[in-house]
PDB file of N, CA and C in Angstrom:
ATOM      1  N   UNK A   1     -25.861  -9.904 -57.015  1.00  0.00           N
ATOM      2  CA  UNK A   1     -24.644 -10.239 -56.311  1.00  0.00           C
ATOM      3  C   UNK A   1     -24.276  -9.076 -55.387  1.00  0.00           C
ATOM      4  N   UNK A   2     -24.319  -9.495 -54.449  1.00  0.00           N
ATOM      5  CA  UNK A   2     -23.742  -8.337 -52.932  1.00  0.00           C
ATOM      6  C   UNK A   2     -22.019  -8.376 -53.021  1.00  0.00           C
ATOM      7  N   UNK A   3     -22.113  -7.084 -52.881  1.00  0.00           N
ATOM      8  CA  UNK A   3     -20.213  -6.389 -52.667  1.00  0.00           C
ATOM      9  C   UNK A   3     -19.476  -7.149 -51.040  1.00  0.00           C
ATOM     10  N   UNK A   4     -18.586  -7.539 -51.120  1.00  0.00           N
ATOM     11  CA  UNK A   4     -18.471  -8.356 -49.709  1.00  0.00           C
ATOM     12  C   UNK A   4     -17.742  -7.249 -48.986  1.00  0.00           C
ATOM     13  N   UNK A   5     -18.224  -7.517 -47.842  1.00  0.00           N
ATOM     14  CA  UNK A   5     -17.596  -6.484 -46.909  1.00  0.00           C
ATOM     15  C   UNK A   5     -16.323  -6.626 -46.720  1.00  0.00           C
ATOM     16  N   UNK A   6     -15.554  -5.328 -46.812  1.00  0.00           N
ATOM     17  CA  UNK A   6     -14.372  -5.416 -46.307  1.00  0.00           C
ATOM     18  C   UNK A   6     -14.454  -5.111 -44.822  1.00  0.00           C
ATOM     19  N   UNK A   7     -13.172  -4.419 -44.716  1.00  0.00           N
ATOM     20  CA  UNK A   7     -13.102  -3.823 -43.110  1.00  0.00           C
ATOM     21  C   UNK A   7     -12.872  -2.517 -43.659  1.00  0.00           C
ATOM     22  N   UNK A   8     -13.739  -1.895 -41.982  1.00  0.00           N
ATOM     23  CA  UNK A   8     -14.216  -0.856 -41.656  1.00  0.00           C
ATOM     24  C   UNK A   8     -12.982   0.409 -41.755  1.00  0.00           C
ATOM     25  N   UNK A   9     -13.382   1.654 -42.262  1.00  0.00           N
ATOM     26  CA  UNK A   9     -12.213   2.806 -42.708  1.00  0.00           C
ATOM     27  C   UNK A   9     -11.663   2.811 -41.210  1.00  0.00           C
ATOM     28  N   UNK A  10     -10.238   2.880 -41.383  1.00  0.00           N
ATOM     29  CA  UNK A  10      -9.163   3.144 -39.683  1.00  0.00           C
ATOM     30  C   UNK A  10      -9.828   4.440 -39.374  1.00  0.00           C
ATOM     31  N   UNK A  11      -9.538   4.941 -38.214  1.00  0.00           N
ATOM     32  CA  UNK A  11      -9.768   5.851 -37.620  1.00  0.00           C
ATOM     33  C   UNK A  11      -9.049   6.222 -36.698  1.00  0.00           C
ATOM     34  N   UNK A  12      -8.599   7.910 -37.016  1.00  0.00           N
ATOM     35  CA  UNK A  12      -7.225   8.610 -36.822  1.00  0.00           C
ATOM     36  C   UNK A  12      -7.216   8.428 -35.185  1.00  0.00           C
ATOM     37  N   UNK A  13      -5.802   8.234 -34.603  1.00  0.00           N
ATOM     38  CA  UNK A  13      -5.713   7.791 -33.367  1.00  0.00           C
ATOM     39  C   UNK A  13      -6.337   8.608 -33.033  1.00  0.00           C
ATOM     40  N   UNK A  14      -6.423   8.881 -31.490  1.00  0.00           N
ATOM     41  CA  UNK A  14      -6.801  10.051 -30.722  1.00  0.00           C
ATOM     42  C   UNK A  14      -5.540  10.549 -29.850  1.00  0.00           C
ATOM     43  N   UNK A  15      -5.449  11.833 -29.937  1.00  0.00           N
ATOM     44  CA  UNK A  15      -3.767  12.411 -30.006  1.00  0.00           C
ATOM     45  C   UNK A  15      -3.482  11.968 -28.313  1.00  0.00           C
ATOM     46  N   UNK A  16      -4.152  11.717 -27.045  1.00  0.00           N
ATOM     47  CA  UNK A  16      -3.549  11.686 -26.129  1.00  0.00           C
ATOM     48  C   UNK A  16      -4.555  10.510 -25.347  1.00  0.00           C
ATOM     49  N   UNK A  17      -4.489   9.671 -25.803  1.00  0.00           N
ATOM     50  CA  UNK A  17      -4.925   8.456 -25.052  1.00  0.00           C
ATOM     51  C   UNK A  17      -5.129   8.329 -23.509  1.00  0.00           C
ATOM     52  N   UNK A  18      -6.136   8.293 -22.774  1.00  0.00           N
ATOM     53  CA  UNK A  18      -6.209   8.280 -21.159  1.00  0.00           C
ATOM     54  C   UNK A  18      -6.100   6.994 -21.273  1.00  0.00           C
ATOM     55  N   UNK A  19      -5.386   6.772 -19.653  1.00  0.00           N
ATOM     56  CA  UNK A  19      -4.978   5.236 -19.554  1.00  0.00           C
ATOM     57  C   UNK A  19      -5.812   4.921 -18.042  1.00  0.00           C
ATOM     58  N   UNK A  20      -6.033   4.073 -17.773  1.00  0.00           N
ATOM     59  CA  UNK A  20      -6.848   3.221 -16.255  1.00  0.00           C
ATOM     60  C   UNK A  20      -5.598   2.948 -15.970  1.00  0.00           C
ATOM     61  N   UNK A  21      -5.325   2.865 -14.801  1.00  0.00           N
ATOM     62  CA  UNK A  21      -4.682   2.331 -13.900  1.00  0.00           C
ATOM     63  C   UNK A  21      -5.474   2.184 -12.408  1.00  0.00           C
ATOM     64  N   UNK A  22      -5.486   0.352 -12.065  1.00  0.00           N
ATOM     65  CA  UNK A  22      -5.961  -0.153 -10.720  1.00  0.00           C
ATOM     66  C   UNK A  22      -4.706  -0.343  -9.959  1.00  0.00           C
ATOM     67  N   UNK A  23      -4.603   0.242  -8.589  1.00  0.00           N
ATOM     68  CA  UNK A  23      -3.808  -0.667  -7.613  1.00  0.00           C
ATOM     69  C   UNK A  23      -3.804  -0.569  -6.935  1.00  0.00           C
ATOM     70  N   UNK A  24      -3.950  -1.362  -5.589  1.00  0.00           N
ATOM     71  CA  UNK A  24      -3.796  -1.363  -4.182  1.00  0.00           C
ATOM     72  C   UNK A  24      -3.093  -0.407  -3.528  1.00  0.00           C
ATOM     73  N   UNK A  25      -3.903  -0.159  -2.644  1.00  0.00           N
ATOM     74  CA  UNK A  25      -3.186   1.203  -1.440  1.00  0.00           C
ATOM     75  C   UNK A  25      -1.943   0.832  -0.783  1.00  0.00           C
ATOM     76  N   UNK A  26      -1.323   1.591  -0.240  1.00  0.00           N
ATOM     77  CA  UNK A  26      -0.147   1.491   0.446  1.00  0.00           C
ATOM     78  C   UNK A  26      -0.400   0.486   1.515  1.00  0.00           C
ATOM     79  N   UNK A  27      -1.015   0.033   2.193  1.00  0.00           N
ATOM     80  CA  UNK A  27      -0.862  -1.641   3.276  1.00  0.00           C
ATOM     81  C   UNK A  27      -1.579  -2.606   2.599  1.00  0.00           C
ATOM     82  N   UNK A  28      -2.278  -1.831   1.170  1.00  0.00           N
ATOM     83  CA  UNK A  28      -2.888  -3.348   0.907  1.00  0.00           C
ATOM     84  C   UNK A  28      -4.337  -3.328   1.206  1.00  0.00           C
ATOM     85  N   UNK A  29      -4.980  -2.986   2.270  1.00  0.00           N
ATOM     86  CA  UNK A  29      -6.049  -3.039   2.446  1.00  0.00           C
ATOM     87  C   UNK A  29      -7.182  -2.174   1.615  1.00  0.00           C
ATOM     88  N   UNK A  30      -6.897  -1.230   0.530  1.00  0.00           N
ATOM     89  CA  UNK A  30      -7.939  -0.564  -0.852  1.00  0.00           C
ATOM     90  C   UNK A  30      -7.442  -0.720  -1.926  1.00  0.00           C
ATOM     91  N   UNK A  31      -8.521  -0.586  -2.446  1.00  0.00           N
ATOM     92  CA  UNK A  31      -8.021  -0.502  -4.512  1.00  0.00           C
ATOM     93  C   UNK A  31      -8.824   1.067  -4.419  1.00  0.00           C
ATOM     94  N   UNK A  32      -7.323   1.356  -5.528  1.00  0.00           N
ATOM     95  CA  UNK A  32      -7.249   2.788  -5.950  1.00  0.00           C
ATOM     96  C   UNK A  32      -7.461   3.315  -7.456  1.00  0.00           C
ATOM     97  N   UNK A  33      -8.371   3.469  -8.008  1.00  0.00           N
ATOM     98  CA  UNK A  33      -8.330   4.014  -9.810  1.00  0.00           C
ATOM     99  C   UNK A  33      -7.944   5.116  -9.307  1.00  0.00           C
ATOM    100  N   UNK A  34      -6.744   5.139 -10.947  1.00  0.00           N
ATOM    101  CA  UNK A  34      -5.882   6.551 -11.548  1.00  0.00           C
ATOM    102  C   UNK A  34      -7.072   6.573 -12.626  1.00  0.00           C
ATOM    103  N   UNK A  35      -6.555   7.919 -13.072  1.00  0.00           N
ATOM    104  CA  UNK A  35      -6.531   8.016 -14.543  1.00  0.00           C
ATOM    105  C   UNK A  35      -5.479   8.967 -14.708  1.00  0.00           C
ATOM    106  N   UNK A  36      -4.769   8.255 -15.702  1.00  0.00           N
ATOM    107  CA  UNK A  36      -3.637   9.084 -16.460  1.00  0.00           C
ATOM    108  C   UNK A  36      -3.442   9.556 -17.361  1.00  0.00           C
ATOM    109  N   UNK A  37      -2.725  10.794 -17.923  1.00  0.00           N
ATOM    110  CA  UNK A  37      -3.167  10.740 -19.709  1.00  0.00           C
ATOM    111  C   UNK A  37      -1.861  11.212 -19.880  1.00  0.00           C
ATOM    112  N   UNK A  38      -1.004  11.080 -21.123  1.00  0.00           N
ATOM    113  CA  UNK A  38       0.356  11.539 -21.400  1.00  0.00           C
ATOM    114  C   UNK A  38       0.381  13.330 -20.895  1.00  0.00           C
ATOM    115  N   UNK A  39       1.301  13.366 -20.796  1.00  0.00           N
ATOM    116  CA  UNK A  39       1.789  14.884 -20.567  1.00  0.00           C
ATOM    117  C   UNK A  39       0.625  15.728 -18.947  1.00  0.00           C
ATOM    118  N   UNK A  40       0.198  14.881 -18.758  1.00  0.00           N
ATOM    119  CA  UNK A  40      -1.067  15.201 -17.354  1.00  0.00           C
ATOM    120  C   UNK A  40      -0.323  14.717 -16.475  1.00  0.00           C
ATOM    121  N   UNK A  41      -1.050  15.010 -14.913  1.00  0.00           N
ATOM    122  CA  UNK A  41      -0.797  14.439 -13.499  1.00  0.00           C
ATOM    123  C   UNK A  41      -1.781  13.384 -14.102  1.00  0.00           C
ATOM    124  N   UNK A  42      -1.647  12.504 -12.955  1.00  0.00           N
ATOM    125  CA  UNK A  42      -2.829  11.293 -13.092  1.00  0.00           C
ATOM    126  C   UNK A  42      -3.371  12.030 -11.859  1.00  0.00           C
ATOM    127  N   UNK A  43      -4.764  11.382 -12.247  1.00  0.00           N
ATOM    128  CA  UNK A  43      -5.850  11.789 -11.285  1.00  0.00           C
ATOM    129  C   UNK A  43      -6.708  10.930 -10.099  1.00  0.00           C
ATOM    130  N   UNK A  44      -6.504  11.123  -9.340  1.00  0.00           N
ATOM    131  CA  UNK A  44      -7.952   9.682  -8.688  1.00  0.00           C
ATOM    132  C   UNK A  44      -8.375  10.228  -8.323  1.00  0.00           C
ATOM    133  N   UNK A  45      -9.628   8.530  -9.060  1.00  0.00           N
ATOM    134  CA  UNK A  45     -11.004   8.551  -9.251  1.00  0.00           C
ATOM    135  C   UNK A  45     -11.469   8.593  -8.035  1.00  0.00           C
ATOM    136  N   UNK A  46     -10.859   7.769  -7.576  1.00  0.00           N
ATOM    137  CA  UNK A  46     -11.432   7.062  -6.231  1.00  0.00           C
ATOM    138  C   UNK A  46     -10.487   6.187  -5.238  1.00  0.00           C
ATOM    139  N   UNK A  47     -11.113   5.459  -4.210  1.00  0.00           N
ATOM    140  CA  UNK A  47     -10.695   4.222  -3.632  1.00  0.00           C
ATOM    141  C   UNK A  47     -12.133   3.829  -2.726  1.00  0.00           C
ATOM    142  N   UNK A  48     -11.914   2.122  -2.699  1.00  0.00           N
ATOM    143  CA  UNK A  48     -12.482   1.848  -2.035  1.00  0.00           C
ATOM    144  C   UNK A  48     -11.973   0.394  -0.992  1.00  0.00           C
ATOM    145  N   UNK A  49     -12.558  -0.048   0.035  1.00  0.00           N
ATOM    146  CA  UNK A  49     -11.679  -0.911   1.036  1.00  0.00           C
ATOM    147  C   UNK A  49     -11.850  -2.302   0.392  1.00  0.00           C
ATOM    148  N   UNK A  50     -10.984  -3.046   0.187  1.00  0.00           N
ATOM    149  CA  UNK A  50     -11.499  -4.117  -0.306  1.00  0.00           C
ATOM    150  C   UNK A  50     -12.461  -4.804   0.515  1.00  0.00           C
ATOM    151  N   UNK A  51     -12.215  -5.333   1.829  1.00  0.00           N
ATOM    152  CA  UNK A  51     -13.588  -5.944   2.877  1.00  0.00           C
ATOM    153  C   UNK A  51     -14.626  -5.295   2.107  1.00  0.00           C
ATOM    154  N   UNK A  52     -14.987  -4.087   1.907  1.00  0.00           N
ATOM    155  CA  UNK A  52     -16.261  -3.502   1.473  1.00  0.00           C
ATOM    156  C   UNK A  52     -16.352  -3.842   0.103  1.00  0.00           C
ATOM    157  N   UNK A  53     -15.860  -4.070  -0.612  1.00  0.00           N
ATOM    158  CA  UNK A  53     -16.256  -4.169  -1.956  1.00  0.00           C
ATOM    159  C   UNK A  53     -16.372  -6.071  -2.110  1.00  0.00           C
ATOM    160  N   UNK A  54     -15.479  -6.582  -1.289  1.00  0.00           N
ATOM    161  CA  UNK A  54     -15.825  -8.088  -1.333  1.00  0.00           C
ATOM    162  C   UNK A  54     -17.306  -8.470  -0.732  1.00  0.00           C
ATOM    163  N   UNK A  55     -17.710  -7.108   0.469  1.00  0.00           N
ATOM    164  CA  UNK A  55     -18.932  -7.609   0.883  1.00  0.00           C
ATOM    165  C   UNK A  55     -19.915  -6.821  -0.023  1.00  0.00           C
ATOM    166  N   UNK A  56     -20.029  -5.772  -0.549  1.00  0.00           N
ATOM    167  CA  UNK A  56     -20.980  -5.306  -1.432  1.00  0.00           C
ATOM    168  C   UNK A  56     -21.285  -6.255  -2.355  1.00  0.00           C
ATOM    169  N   UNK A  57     -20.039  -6.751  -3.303  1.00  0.00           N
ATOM    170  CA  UNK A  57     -20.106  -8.024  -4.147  1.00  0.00           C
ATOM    171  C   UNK A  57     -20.804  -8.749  -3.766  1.00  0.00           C
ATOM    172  N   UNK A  58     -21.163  -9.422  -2.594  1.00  0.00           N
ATOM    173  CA  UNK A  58     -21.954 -10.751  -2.378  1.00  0.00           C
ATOM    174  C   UNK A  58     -23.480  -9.964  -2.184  1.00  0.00           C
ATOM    175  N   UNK A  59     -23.958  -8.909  -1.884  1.00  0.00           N
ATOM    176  CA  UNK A  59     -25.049  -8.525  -1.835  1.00  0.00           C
ATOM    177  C   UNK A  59     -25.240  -7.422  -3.636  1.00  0.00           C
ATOM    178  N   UNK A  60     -24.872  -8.351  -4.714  1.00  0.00           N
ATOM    179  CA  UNK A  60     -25.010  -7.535  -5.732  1.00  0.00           C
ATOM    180  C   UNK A  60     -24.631  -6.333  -5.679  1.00  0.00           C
ATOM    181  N   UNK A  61     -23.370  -5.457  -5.662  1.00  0.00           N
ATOM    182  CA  UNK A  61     -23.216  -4.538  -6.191  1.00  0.00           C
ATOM    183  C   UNK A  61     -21.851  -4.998  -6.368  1.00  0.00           C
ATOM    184  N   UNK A  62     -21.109  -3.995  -7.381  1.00  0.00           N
ATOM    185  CA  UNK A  62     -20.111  -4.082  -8.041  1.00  0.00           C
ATOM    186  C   UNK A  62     -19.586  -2.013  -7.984  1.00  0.00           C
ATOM    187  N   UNK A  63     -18.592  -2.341  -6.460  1.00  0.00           N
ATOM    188  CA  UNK A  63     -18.381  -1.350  -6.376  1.00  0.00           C
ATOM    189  C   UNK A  63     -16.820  -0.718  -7.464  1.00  0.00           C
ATOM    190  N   UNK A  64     -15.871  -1.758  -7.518  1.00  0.00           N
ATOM    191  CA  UNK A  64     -14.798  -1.396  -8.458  1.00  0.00           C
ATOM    192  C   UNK A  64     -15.406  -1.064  -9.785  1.00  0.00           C
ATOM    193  N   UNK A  65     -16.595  -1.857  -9.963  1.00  0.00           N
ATOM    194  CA  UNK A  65     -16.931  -1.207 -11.536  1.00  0.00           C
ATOM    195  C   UNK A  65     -17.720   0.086 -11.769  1.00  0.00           C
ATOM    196  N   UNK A  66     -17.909   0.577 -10.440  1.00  0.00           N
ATOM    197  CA  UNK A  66     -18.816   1.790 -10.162  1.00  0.00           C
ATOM    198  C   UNK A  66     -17.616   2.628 -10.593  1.00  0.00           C
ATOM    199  N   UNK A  67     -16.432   2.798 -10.052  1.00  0.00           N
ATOM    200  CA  UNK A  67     -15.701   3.127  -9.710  1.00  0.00           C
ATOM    201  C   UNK A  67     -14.722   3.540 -11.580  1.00  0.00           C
ATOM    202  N   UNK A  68     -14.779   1.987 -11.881  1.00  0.00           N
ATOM    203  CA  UNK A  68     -13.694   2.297 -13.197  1.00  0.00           C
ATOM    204  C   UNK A  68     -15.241   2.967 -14.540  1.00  0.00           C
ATOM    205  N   UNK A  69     -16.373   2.509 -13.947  1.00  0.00           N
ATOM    206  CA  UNK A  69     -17.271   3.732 -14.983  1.00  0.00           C
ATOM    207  C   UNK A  69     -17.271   5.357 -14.869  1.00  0.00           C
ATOM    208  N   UNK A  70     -16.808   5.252 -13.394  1.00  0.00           N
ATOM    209  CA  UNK A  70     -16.528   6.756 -13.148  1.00  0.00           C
ATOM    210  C   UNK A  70     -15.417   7.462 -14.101  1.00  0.00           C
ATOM    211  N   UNK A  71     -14.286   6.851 -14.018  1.00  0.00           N
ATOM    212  CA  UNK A  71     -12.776   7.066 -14.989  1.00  0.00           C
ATOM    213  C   UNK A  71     -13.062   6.808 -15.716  1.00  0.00           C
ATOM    214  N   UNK A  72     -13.988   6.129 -16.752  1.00  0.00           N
ATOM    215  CA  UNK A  72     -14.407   6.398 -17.762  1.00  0.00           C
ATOM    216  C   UNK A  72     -14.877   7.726 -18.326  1.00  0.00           C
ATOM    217  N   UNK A  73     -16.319   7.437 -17.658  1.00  0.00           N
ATOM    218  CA  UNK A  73     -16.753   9.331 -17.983  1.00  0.00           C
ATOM    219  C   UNK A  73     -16.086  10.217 -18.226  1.00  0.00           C
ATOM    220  N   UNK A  74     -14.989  10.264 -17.290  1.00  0.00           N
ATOM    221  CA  UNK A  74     -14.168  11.215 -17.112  1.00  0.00           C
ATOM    222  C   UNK A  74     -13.031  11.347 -17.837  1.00  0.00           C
ATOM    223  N   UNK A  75     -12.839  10.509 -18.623  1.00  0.00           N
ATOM    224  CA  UNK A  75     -11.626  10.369 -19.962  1.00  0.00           C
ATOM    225  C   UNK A  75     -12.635  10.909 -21.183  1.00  0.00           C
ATOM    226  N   UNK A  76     -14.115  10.341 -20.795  1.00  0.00           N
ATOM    227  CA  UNK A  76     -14.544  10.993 -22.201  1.00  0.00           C
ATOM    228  C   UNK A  76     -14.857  12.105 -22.361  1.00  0.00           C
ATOM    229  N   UNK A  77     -15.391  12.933 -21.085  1.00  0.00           N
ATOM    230  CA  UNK A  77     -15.373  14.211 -20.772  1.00  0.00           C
ATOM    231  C   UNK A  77     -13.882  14.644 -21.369  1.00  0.00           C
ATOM    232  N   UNK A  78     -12.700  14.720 -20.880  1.00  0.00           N
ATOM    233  CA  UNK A  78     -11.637  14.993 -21.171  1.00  0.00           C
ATOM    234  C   UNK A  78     -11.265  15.110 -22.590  1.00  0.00           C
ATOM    235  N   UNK A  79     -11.520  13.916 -23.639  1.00  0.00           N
ATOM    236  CA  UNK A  79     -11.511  13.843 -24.735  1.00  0.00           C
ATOM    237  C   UNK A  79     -12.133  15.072 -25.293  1.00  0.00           C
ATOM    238  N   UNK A  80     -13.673  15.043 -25.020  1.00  0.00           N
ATOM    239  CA  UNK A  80     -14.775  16.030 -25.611  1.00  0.00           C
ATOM    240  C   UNK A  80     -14.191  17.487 -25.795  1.00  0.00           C
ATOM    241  N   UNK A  81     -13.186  17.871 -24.688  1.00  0.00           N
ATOM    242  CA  UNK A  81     -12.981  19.078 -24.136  1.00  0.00           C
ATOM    243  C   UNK A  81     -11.680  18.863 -25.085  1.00  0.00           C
ATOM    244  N   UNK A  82     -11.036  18.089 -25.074  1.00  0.00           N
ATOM    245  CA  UNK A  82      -9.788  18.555 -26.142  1.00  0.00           C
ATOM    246  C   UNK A  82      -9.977  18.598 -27.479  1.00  0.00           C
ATOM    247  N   UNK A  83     -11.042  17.600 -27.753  1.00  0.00           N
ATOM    248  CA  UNK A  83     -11.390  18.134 -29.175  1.00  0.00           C
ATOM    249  C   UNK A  83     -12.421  19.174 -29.574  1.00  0.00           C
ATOM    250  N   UNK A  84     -12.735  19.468 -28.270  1.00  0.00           N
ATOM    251  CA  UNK A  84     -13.724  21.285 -28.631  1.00  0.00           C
ATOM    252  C   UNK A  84     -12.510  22.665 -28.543  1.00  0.00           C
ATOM    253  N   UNK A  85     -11.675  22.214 -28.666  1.00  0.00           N
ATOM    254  CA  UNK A  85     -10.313  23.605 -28.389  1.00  0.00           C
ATOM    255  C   UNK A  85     -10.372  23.266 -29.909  1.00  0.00           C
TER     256      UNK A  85
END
């Protein structure tokens, strides 16, 4: 007879959570990734024009997701570095 699985041990928050934030440029015409983290400036990642990313899209690429993998990295970098202090 097998032990039935429960659920998995919690795991302690992480003390300063980075947040994504997407939003359009001031006329509208780019999308802009932040990254923010409590008690930080927010940072950007990037921007790019939307025309260009609607036309990259149709020739396979996926430039906003280039973009929010970047702010990724870079929260986990961030993480790494606060929990090596």
């Amino acid at each position: 007879m097998t032990k039935p699985i429960g659920k998995p041990p919690r795991r302690k928050p992480l003390p300063d959570p980075a947040r994504l934030s997407i939003r359009s440029g001031k006329n509208g015409a780019e999308i802009v990734v932040w990254l923010k983290g409590s008690g930080t400036r927010p940072r950007r990642i990037g921007s790019v024009n939307r025309m260009l990313a609607a036309d990259a899209r149709r020739h396979g690429q996926d430039l906003i997701g280039d973009l929010v993998d970047t702010a990724l990295l870079e929260a986990d970098r961030r993480q790494a570095l606060r929990t090596a202090r």
